[in-house]
Protein backbone atom coordinates (compact mmCIF):
# COMPACT_ATOMS: atom_id res chain seq x y z
CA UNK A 1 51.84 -0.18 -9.70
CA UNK A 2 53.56 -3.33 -8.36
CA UNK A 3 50.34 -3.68 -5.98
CA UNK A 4 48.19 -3.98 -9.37
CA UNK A 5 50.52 -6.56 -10.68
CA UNK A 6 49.96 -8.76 -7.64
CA UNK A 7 46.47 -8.69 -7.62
CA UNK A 8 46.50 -9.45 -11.46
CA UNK A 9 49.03 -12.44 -10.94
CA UNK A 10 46.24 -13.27 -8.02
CA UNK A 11 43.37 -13.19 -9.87
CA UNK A 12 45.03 -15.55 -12.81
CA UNK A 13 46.20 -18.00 -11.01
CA UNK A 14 42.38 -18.09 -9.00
CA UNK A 15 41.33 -18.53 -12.46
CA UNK A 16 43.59 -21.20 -13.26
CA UNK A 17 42.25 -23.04 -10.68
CA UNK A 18 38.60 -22.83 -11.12
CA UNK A 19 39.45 -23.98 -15.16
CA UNK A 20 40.97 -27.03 -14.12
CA UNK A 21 38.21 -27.74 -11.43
CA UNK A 22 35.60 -27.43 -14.29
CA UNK A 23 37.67 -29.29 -16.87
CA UNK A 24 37.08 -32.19 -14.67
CA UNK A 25 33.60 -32.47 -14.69
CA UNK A 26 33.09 -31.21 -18.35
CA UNK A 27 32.71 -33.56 -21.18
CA UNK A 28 34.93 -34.08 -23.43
CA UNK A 29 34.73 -31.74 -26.67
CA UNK A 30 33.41 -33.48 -29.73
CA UNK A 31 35.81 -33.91 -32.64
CA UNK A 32 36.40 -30.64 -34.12
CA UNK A 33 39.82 -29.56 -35.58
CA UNK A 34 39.87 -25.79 -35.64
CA UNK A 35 42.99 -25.49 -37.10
CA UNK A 36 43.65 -27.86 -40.11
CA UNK A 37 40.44 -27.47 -41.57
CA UNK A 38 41.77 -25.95 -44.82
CA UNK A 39 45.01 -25.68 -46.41
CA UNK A 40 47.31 -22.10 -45.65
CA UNK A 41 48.04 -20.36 -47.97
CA UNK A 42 50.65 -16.71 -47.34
CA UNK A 43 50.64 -13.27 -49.33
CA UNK A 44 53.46 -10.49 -48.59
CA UNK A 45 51.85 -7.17 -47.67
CA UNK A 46 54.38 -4.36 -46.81
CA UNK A 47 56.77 -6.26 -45.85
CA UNK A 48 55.05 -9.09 -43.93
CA UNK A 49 53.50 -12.30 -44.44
CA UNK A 50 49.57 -12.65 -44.01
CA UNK A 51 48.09 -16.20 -43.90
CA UNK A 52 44.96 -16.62 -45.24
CA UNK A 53 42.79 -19.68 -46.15
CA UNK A 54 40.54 -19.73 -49.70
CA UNK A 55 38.02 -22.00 -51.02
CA UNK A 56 34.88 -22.30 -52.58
CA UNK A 57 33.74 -21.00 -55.94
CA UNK A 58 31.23 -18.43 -56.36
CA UNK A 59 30.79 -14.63 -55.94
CA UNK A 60 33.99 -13.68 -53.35
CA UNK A 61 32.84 -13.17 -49.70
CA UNK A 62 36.26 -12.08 -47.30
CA UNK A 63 35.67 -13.21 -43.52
CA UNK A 64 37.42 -10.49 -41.23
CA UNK A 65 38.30 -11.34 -37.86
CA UNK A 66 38.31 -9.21 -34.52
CA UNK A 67 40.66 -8.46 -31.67
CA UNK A 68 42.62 -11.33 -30.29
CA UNK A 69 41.32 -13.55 -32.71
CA UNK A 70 42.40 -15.45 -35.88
CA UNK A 71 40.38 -17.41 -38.76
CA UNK A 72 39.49 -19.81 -35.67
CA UNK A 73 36.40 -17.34 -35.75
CA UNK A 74 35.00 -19.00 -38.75
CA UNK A 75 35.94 -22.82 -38.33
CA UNK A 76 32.47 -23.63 -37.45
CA UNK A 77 30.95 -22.33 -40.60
CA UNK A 78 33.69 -22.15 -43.26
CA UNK A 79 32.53 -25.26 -45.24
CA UNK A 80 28.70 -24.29 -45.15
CA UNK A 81 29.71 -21.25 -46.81
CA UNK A 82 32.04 -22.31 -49.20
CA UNK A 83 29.28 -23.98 -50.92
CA UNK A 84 28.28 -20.60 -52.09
CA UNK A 85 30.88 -18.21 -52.22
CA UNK A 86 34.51 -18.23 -52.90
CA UNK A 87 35.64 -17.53 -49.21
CA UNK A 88 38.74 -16.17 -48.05
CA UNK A 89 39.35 -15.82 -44.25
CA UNK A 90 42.55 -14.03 -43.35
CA UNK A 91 44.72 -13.67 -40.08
CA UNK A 92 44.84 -9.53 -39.83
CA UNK A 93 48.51 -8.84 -39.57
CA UNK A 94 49.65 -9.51 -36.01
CA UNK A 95 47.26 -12.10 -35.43
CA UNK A 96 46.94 -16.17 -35.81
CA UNK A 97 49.83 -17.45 -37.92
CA UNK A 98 50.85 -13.64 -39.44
CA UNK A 99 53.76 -12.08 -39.06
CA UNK A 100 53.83 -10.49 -35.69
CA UNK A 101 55.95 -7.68 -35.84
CA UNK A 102 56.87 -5.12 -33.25
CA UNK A 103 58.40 -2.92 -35.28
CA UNK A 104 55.25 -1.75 -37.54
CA UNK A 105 52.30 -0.02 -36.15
CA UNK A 106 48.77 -1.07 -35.48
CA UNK A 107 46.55 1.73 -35.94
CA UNK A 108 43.49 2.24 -37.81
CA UNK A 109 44.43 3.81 -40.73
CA UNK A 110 47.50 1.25 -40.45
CA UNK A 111 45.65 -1.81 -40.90
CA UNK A 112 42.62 -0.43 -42.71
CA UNK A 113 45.30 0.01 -45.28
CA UNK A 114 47.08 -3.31 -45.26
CA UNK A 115 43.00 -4.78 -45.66
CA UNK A 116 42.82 -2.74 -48.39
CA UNK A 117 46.24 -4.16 -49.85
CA UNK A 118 44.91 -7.52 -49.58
CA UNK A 119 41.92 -7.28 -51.34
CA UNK A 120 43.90 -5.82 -54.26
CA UNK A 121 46.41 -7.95 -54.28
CA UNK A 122 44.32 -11.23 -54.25
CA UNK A 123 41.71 -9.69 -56.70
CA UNK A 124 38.98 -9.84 -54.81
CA UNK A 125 36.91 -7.63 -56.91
CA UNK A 126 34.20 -5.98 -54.35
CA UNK A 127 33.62 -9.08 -52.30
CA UNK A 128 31.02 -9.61 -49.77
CA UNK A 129 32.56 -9.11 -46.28
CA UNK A 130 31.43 -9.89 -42.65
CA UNK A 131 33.10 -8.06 -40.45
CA UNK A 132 33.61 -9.25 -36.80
CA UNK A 133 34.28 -6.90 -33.34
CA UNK A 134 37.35 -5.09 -33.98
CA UNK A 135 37.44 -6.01 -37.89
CA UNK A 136 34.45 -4.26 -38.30
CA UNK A 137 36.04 -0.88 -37.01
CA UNK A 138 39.03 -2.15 -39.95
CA UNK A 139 36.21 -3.07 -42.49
CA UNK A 140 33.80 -0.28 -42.15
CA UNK A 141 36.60 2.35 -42.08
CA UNK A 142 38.20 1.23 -45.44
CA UNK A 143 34.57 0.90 -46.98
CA UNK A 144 34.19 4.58 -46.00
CA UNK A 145 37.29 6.03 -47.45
CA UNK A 146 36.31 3.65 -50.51
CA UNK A 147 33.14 2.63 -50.96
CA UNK A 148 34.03 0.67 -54.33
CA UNK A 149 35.98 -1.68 -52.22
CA UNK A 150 33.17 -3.99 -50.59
CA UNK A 151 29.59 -4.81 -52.45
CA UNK A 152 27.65 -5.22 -49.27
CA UNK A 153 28.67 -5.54 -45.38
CA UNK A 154 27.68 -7.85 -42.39
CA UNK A 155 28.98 -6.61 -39.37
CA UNK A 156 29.02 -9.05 -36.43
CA UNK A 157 29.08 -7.39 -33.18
CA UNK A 158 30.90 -4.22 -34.81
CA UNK A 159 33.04 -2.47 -32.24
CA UNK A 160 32.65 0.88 -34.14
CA UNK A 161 32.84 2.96 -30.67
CA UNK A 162 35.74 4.33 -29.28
CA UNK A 163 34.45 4.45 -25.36
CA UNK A 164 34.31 0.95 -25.39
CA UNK A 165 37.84 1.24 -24.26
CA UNK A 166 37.24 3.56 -21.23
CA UNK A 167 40.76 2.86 -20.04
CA UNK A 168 43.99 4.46 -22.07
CA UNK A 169 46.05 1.59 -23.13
CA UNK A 170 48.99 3.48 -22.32
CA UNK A 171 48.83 2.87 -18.55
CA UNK A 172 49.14 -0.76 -18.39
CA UNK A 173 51.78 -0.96 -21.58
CA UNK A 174 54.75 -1.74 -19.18
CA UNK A 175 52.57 -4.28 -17.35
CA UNK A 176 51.65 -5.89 -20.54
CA UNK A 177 55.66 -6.04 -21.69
CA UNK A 178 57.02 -6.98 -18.52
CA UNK A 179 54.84 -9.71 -18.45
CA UNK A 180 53.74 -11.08 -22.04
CA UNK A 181 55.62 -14.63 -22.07
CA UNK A 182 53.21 -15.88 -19.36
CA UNK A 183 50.26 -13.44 -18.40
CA UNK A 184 48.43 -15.83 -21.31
CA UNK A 185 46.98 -18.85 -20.45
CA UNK A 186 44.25 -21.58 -21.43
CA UNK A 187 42.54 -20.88 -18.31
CA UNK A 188 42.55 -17.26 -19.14
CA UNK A 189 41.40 -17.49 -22.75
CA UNK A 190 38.45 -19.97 -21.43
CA UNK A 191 37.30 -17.61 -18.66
CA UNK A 192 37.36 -14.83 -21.26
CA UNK A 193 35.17 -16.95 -23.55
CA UNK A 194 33.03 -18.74 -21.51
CA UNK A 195 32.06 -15.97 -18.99
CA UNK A 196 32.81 -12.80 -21.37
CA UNK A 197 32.45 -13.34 -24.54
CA UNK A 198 30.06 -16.17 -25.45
CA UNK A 199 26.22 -16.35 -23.74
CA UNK A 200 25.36 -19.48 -25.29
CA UNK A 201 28.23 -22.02 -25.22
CA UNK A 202 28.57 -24.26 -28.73
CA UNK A 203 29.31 -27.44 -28.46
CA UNK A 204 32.71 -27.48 -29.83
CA UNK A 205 33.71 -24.59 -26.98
CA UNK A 206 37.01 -26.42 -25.77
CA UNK A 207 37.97 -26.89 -29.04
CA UNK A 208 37.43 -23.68 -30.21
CA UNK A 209 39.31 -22.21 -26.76
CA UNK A 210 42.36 -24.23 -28.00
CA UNK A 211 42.34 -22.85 -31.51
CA UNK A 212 42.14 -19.25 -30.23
CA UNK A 213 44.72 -19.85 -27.57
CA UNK A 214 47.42 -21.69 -29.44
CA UNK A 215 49.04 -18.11 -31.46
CA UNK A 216 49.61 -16.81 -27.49
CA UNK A 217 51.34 -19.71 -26.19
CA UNK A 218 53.29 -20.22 -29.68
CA UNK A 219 54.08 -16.50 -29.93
CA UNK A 220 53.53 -13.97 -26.70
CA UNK A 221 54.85 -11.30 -28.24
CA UNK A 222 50.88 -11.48 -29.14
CA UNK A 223 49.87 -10.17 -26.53
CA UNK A 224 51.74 -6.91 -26.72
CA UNK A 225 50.51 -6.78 -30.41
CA UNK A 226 46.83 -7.04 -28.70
CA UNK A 227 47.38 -4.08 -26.36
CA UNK A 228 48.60 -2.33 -29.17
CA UNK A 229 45.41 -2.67 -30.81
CA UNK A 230 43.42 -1.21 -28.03
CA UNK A 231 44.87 2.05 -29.41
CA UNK A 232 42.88 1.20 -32.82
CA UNK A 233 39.71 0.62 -31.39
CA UNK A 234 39.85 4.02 -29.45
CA UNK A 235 40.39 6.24 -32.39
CA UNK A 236 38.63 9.47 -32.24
CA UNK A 237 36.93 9.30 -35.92
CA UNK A 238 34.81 6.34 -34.19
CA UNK A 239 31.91 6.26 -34.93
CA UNK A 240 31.68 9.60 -36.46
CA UNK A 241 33.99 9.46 -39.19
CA UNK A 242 31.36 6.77 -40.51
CA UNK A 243 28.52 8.97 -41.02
CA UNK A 244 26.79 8.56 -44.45
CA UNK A 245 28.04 4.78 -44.55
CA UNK A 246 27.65 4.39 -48.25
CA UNK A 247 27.79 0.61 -48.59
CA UNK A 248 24.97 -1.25 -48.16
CA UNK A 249 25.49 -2.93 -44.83
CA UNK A 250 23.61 -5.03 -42.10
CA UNK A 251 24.68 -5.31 -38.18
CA UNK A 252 23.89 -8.02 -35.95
CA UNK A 253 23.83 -7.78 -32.12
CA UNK A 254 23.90 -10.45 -29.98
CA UNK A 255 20.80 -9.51 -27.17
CA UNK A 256 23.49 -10.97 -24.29
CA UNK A 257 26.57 -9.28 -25.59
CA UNK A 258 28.66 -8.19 -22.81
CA UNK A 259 31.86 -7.01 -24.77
CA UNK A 260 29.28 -4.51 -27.01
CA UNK A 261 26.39 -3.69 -25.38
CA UNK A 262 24.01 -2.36 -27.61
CA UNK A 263 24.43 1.78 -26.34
CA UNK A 264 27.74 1.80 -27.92
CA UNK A 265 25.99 1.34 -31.31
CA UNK A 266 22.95 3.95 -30.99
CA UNK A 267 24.98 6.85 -32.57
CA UNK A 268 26.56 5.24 -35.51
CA UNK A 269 23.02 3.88 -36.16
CA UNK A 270 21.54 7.06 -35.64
CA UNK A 271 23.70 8.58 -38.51
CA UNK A 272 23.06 5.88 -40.76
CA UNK A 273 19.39 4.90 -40.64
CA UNK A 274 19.74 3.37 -43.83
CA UNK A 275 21.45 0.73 -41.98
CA UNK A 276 19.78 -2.27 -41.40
CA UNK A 277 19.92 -3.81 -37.70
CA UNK A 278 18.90 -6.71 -36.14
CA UNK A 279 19.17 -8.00 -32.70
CA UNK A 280 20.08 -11.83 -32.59
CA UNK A 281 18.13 -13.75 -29.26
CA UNK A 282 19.84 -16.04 -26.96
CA UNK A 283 23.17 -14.59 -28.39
CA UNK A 284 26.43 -13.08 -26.99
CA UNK A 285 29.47 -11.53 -28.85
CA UNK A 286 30.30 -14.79 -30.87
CA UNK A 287 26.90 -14.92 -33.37
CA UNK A 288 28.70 -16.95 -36.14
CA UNK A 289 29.44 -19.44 -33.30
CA UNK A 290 26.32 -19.70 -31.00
CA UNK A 291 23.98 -19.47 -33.58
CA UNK A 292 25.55 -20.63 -36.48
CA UNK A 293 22.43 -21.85 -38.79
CA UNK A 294 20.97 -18.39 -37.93
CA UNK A 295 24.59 -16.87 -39.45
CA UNK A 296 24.64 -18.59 -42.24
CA UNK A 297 20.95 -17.97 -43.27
CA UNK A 298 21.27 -14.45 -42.26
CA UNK A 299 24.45 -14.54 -44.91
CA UNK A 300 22.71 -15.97 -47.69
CA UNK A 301 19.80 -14.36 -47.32
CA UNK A 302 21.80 -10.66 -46.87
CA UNK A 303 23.95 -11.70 -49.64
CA UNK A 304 22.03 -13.56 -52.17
């Protein structure tokens, strides 16, 4: 065990390295605040505070978020929606500026409940949702268990299979406590973007890297909220507990996405073939930010 930790402390600080070696020769990101780009706004759910952002007027469309991430996910096409919809992005609880508590649990049926909670509470009345990674999983599963509670579905790179998690999270729990006040870094969160997660880099990539990376270094107890959630995405009802999807839905698949290659999708397809799918070219896990006028058509067209 101490072995694996050295190798990991290795392999981040190599990483580190080659960040600040590419920094150097990178342009500067254009002008692009990620995190001020709408005023917060909190709502109490059992017992803890979820921030949220809400604008626009229109029919209600909720933005859902995956693992790790925050309502940075939708900074680069928040105000082209809000032309059309009354949008609401949230932080799931644990994530961006919500409470992160240690003391609550995580799980699927935990935060597919809390989703529901917030829906209710802010009378959203069957809104539109699109449904990233992780907050698909959150998204679909409350649709299932109540169809009333979504009009129609987009989910973005859903990560509705629990074997995409091969690993049980419990092994690596002590590494991830012992060492959650530094294991995060911006080097870290860029290699993880720019060589895992994204195929086509946007142009506001460093900017985006520092909106998803400033929750860790403002609150590491983060990261063992993210481990935590590694638990969620390997629950056993996925993906058959979402046979017979009632809601009308649509998935998109980026045709480079490393994080959810497209096998991990053929069964919950198969057992919903009224589901329409659509593979998005030239695109990794982050559609809504590689390809954003091909999102935000895709939306309206979905949608409207």
């Amino acid at each position: 065990m101490i072995a694996i930790g050295f190798i990991i402390a290795g392999w981040l600080i190599v990483i580190q390295l080659r960040d600040r070696r590419a920094r150097q020769v990178l342009p500067p990101a254009a002008p692009f605040d990620v995190l001020n780009y709408s005023p917060s706004k909190f709502i109490e759910i059992e017992g803890s505070r979820i921030h949220y952002i809400q604008e626009g007027q229109g029919p209600d469309l909720l933005l859902v978020h995956g693992i790790g991430a925050s309502i940075v996910s939708w900074a680069t096409n928040f105000a082209e929606l809000k032309k059309n919809f009354r949008v609401t992005a949230l932080d799931l609880p644990g994530f961006g500026r919500s409470d992160k508590r240690l003391d609550v649990k995580y799980d699927l049926d935990d935060q597919t409940r809390r989703l529901a909670a917030f829906i209710v509470e802010l009378g959203l009345h069957s809104p539109f949702i699109v449904a990233h990674s992780m907050g698909a999983a959150i998204a679909g599963m409350m649709a299932k268990k109540n169809p009333r509670m979504a009009k129609k579905i987009i989910f973005l790179a859903p990560a509705l299979n629990r074997w995409l998690v091969a690993i049980h999270p419990s092994l690596f729990a002590w590494f991830i406590h012992s060492t959650k006040k530094f294991i995060v870094t911006r080097s870290l969160v860029r290699w993880i973007y720019t060589k895992r997660v994204a195929y086509r880099l946007p142009p506001n990539t460093e900017a985006l890297i520092d909106g998803y990376f400033q929750p860790y270094e403002k609150s590491p107890e983060l990261v063992e909220i993210f481990w935590r959630h590694s638990h969620l995405l390997r629950d056993r009802r996925l993906p058959n507990g979402l046979k017979n999807f009632e809601t009308p839905s649509l998935v998109l698949l980026g045709d480079h996405d490393r994080v959810m290659p497209n096998r991990y999708l053929k069964k919950f397809l198969q057992m919903n073939p009224q589901i329409e799918f659509l593979i998005v070219p030239n695109c990794g896990h982050q559609i809504m930010e590689e390809d954003p006028r091909f999102f935000l058509e895709t939306v309206q067209r979905f949608f409207v």
